[in-house]
Protein backbone atom coordinates (compact mmCIF):
# COMPACT_ATOMS: atom_id res chain seq x y z
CA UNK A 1 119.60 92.47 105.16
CA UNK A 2 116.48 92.15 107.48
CA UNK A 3 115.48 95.01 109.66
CA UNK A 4 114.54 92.33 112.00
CA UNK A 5 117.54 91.27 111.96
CA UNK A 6 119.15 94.34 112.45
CA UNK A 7 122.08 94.02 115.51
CA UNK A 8 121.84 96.32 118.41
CA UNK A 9 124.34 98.21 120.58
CA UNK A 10 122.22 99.20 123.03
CA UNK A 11 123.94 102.38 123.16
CA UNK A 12 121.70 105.55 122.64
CA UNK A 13 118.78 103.49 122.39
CA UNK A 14 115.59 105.23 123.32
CA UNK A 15 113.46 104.03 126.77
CA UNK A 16 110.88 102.33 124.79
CA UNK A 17 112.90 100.11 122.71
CA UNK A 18 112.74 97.77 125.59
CA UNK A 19 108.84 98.17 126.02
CA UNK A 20 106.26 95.55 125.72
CA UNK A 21 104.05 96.00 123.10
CA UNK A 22 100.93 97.01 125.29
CA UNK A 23 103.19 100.36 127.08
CA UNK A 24 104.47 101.11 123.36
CA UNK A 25 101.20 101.08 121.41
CA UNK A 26 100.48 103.84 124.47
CA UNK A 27 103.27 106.26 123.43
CA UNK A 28 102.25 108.91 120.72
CA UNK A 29 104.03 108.79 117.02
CA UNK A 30 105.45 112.13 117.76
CA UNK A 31 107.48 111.14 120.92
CA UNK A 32 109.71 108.28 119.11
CA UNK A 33 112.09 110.87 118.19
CA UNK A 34 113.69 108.75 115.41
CA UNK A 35 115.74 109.68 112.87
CA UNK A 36 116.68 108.02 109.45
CA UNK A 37 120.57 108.36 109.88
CA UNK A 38 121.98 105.63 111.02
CA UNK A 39 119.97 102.63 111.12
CA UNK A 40 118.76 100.08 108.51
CA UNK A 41 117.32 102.46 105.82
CA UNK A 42 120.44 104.46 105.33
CA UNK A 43 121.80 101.64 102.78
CA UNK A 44 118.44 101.58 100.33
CA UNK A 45 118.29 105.19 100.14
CA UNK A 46 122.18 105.23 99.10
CA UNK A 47 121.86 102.64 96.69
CA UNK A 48 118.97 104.37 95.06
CA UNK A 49 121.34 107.40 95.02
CA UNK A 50 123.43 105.72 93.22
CA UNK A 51 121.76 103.80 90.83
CA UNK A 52 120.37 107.79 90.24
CA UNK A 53 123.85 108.91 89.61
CA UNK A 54 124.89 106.41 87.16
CA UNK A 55 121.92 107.44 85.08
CA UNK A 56 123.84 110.77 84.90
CA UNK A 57 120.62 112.25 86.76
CA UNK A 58 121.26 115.25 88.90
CA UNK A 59 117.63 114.78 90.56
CA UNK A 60 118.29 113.27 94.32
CA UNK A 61 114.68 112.88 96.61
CA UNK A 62 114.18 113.80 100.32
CA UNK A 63 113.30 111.62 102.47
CA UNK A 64 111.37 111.51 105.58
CA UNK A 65 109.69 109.43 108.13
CA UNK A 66 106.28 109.23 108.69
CA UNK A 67 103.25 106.44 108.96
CA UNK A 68 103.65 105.13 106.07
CA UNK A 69 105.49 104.70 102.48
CA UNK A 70 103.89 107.51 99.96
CA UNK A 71 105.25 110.55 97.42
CA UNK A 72 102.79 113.34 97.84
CA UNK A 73 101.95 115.36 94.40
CA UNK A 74 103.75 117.60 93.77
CA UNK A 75 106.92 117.17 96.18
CA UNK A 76 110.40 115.69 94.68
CA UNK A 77 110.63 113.34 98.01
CA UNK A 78 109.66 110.37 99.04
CA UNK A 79 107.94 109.29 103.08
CA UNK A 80 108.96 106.40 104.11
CA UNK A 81 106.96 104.36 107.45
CA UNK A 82 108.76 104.96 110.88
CA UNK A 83 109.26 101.35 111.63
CA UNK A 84 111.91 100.65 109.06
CA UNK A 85 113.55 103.28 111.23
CA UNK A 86 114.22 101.27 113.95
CA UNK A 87 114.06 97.15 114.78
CA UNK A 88 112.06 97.15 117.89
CA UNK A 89 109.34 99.34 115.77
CA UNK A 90 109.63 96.33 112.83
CA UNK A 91 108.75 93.80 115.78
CA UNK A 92 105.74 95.65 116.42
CA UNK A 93 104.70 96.58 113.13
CA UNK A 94 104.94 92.62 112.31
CA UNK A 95 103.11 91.82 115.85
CA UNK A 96 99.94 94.37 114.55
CA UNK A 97 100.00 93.58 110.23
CA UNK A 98 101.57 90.29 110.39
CA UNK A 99 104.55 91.76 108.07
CA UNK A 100 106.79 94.25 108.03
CA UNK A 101 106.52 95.70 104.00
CA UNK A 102 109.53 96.85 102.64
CA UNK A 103 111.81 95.24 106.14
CA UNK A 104 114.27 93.66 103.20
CA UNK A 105 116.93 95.41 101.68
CA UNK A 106 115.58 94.22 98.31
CA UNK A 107 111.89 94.83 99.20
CA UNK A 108 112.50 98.36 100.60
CA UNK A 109 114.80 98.94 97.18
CA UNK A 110 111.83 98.06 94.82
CA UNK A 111 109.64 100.32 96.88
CA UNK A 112 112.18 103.25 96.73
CA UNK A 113 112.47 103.05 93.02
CA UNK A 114 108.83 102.62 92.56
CA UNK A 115 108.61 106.16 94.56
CA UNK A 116 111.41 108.08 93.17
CA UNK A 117 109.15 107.81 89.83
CA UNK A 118 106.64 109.77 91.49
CA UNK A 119 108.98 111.87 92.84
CA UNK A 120 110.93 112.69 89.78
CA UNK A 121 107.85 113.16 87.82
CA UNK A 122 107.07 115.65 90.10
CA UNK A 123 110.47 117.02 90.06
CA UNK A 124 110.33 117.84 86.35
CA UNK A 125 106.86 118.32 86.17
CA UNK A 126 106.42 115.09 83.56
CA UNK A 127 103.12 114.26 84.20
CA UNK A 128 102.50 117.77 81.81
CA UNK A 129 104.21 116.29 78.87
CA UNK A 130 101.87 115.54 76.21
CA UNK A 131 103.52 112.50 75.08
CA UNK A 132 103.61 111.02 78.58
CA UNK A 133 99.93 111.86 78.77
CA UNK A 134 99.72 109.95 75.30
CA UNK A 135 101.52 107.37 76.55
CA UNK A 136 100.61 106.09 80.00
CA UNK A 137 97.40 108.96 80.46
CA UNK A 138 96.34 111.76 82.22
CA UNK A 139 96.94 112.00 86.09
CA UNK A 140 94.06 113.52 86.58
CA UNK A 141 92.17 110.43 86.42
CA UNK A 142 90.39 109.41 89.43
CA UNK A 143 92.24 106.80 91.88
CA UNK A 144 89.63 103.22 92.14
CA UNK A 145 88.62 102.36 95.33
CA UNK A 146 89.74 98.91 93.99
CA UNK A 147 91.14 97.73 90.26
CA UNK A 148 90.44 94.39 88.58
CA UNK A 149 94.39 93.72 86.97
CA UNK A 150 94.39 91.75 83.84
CA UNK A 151 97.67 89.35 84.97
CA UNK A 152 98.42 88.11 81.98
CA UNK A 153 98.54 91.70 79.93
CA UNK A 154 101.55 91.96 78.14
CA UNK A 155 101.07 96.19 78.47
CA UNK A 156 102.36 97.01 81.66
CA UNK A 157 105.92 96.04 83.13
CA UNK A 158 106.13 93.85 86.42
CA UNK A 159 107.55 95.01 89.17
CA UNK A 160 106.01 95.34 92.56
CA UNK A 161 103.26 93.25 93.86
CA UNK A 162 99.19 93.06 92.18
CA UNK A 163 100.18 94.25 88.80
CA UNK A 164 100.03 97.62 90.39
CA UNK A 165 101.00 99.53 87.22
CA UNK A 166 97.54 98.94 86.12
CA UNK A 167 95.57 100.11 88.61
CA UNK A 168 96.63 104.51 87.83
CA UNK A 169 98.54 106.32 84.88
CA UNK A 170 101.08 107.49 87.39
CA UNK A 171 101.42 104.04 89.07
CA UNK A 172 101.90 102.86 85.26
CA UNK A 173 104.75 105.62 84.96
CA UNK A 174 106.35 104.97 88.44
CA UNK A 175 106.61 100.99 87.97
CA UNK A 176 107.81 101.62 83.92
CA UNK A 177 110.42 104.23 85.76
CA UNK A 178 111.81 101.33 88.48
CA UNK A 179 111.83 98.74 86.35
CA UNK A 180 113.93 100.97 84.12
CA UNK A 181 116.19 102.37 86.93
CA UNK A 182 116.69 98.36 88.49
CA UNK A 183 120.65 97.61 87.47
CA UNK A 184 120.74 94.36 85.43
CA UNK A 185 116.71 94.18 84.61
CA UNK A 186 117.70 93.54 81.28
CA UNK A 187 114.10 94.96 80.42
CA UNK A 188 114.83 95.49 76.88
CA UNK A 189 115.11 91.49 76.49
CA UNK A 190 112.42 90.56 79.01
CA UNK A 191 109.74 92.96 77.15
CA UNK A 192 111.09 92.26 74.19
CA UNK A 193 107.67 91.85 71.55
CA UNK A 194 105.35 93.48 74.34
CA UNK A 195 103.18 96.24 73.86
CA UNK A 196 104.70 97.99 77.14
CA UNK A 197 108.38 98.26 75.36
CA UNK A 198 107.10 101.48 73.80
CA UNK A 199 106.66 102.91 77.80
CA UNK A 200 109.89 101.79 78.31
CA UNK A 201 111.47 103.20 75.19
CA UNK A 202 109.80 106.47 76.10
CA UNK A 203 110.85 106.55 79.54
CA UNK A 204 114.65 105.81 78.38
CA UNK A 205 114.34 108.57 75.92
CA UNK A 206 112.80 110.97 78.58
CA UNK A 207 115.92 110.23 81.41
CA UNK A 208 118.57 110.52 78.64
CA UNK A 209 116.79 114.17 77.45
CA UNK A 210 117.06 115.14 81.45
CA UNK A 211 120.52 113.31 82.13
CA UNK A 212 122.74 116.66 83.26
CA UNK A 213 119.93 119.00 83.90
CA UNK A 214 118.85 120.70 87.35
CA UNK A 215 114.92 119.90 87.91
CA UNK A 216 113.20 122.75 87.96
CA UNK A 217 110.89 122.12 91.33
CA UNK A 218 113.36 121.63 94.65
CA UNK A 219 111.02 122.02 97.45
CA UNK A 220 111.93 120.08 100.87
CA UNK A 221 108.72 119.96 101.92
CA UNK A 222 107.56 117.13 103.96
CA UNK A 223 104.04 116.10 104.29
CA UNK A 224 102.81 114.44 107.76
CA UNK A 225 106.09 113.58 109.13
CA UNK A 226 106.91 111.81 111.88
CA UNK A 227 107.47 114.74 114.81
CA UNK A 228 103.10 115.84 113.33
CA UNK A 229 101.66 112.87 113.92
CA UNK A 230 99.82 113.15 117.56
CA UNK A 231 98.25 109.53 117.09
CA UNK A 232 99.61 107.21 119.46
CA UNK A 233 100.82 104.16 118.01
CA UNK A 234 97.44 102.11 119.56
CA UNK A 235 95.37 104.57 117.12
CA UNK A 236 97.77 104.04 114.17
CA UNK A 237 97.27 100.54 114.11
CA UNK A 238 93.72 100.71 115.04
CA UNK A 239 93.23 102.70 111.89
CA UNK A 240 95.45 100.44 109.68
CA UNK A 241 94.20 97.66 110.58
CA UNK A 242 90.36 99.01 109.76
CA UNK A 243 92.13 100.17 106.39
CA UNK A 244 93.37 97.19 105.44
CA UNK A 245 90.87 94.85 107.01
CA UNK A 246 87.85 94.05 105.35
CA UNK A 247 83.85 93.73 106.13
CA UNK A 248 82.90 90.51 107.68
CA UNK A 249 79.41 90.62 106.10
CA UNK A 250 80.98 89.49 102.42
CA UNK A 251 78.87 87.18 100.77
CA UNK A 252 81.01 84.35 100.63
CA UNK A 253 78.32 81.49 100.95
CA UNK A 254 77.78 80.36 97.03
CA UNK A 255 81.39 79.99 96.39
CA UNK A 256 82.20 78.24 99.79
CA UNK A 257 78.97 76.31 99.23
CA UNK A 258 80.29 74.78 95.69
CA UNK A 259 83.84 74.21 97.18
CA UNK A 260 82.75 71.99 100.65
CA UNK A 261 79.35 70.56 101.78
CA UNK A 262 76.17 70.44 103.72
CA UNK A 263 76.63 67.69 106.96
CA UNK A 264 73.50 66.01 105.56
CA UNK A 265 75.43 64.45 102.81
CA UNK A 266 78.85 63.89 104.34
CA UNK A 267 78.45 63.39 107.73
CA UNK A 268 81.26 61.89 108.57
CA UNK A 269 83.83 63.78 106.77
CA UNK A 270 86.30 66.94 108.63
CA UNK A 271 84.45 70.31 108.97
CA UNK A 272 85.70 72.66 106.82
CA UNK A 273 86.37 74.99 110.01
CA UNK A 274 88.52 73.05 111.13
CA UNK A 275 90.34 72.09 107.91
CA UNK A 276 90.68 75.94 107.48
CA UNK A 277 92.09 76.99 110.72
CA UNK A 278 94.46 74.14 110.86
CA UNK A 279 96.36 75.56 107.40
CA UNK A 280 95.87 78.60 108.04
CA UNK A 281 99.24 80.10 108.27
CA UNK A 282 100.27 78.05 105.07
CA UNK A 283 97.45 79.80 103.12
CA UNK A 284 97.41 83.13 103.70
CA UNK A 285 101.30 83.14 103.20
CA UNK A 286 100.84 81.96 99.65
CA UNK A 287 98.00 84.27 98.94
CA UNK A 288 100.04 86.91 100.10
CA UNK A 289 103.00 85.63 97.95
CA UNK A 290 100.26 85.80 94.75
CA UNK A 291 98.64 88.89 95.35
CA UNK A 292 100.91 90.91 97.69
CA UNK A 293 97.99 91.97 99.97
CA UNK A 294 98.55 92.29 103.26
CA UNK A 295 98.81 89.30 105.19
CA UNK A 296 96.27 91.35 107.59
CA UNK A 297 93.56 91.73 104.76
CA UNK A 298 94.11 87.80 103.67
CA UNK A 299 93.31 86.67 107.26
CA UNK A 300 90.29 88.70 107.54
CA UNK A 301 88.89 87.67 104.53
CA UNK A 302 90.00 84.19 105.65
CA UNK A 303 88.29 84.84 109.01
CA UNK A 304 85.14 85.38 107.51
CA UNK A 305 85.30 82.61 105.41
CA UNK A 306 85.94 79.89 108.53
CA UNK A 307 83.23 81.73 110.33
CA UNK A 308 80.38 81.09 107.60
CA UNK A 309 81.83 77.41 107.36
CA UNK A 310 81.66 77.17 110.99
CA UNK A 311 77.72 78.51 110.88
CA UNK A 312 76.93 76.44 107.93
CA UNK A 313 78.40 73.65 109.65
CA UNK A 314 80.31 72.44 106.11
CA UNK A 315 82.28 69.74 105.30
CA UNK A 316 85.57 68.85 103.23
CA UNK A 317 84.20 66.47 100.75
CA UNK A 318 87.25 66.29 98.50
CA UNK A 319 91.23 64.97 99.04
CA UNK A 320 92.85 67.51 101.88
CA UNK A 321 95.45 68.32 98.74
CA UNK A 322 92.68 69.09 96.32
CA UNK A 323 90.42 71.16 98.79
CA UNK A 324 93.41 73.49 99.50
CA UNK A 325 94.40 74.08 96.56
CA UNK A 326 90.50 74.77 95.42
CA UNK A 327 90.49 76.90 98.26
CA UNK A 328 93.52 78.69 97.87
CA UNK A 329 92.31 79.60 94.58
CA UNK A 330 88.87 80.64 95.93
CA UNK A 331 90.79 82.90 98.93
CA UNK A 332 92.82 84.48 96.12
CA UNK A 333 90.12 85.71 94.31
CA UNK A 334 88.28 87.08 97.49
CA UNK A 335 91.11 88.87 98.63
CA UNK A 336 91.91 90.51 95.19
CA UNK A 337 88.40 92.45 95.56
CA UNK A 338 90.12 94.24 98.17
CA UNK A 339 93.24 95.27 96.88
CA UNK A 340 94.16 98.93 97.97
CA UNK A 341 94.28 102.36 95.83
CA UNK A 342 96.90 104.44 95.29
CA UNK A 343 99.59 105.39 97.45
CA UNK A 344 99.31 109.36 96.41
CA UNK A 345 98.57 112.23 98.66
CA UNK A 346 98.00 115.87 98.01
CA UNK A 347 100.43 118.34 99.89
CA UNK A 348 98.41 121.20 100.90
């Protein structure tokens, strides 16, 4: 199912559901009033409370809503964004980032188990355990601004997007945990020989050991939900767009340079500008397919690329195939110097 997709009654719906976006963005995150009951996340959160049970764990997260998917330290729940709350909200949120992350049943499920790894580590205080320190490392180490993942490293499982186990211990521990929670992963075959079977092992061992037992920390605490946040939504998406976004002043110019060329040597082939903007759509979907940035952060890396091609005046000197697949390739590896940190937060 696709929040987008989601059917309406009309009944109860709230005044601004039938906003444009310009008198919505206006409204302040605070006054939305929405509630999780009800509407499209309600069948994620009970299939993760499932999968739980079957496990034989008694540990169940909170949820809550707020601005954006995250598992604060220390607090057995999980925040998950306001617009899966509601469809009109996913319209805008894809109108402003150009997706809606986690708008799929399946997408928002991989993202939920992903979470409840933080949250149960935090729930049995895990991340204390000297073996699990052994194991996957200490969480005290520092969050990167940005990681370089080795893709091909047979040490960390796959499950969400830009081999984001590697970039933190506790990412490592939350994607091992979801990939072991997933019903028919079969992970014991599919990392069968890899180094990353031992994390696995360990974290089968460790849910067995607290199959049955109460956690210890029960707290309903909810960081920066939803009915907090005075930011209208204008200001949300100004500042998540800034997040996400990158500087325009990247030097792109020897790599675009070696890919197309000068207009004193081909003349009278297509400007690269052009070339660009006319696939644009195509490319940025498959970046975002590869890396699982943003959409937003692919096109404004790819913004700043058509600009400099625009100002150097370059020219596609290749076969259109060739030139986008060089240049899908090129776009990839820009866009992978921005991928994002960690999606911790400290509850104070």
């Amino acid at each position: 199912m696709d929040i987008l997709r989601t059917p309406s009654t009309g009944q109860g719906e709230p005044a601004w559901a039938s906003w444009p976006d310009d008198a919505l963005l206006d409204l302040p995150m605070c006054d939305l009033h929405l509630e999780i009951r009800g509407g499209f996340l309600e069948q994620p959160i009970a299939e993760l409370n499932r999968e739980l049970e079957e496990r034989e764990l008694l540990f169940r997260p909170h949820f809550w809503l707020s601005n954006e998917w995250f598992t604060p330290d220390g607090v057995p729940g999980i925040a998950v964004p306001f617009y899966l709350a509601h469809p009109r909200l996913a319209k805008l949120e894809l109108a402003q980032m150009l997706e809606v992350e986690g708008g799929t049943t399946d997408w928002c499920l991989r993202i939920l188990r992903h979470e409840a790894g933080h949250a149960i580590e935090n729930a049995y205080k895990i991340r204390r355990r000297k073996v699990r320190q052994q194991i996957f490392g200490k969480s005290s180490q520092r969050y990167p601004l940005y990681y370089s993942p080795r893709p091909y490293s047979r040490s960390f499982v796959h499950h969400l997007d830009v081999w984001y186990a590697q970039s933190h211990p506790d990412e490592d521990f939350a994607e091992t945990f979801a990939v072991w929670l997933t019903p028919n992963s079969a992970w014991e075959e599919r990392y069968r020989g890899w180094p990353v079977l031992k994390k696995l092992l360990y974290v089968n061992g460790l849910m067995k050991e607290l199959a049955g037992t109460p956690p210890p920390v029960t707290t309903c605490e909810e960081v920066d939900s939803l009915p907090g946040l005075k930011k209208t939504l204008r200001e949300h998406y100004e500042w998540k767009r800034r997040h996400y976004g990158v500087e325009q002043q990247s030097l792109y110019d020897p790599d675009l340079k070696r890919l197309f060329s000068g207009p004193l040597t081909h003349a009278d082939k297509p400007k690269a500008a052009v070339f660009l903007n006319r696939f644009r759509k195509e490319v940025r979907r498959k970046v975002a397919a590869w890396t699982g940035e943003y959409q937003y952060t692919i096109d404004q890396v790819l913004e700043g690329m058509i600009l400099r091609c625009r100002e150097l005046d370059l020219r596609v000197p290749v076969a259109e195939e060739q030139a986008k697949l060089d240049f899908t390739i090129l776009l990839t590896v820009h866009t992978m110097n921005f991928l994002r940190s960690g999606r911790h937060r400290v509850a104070v």
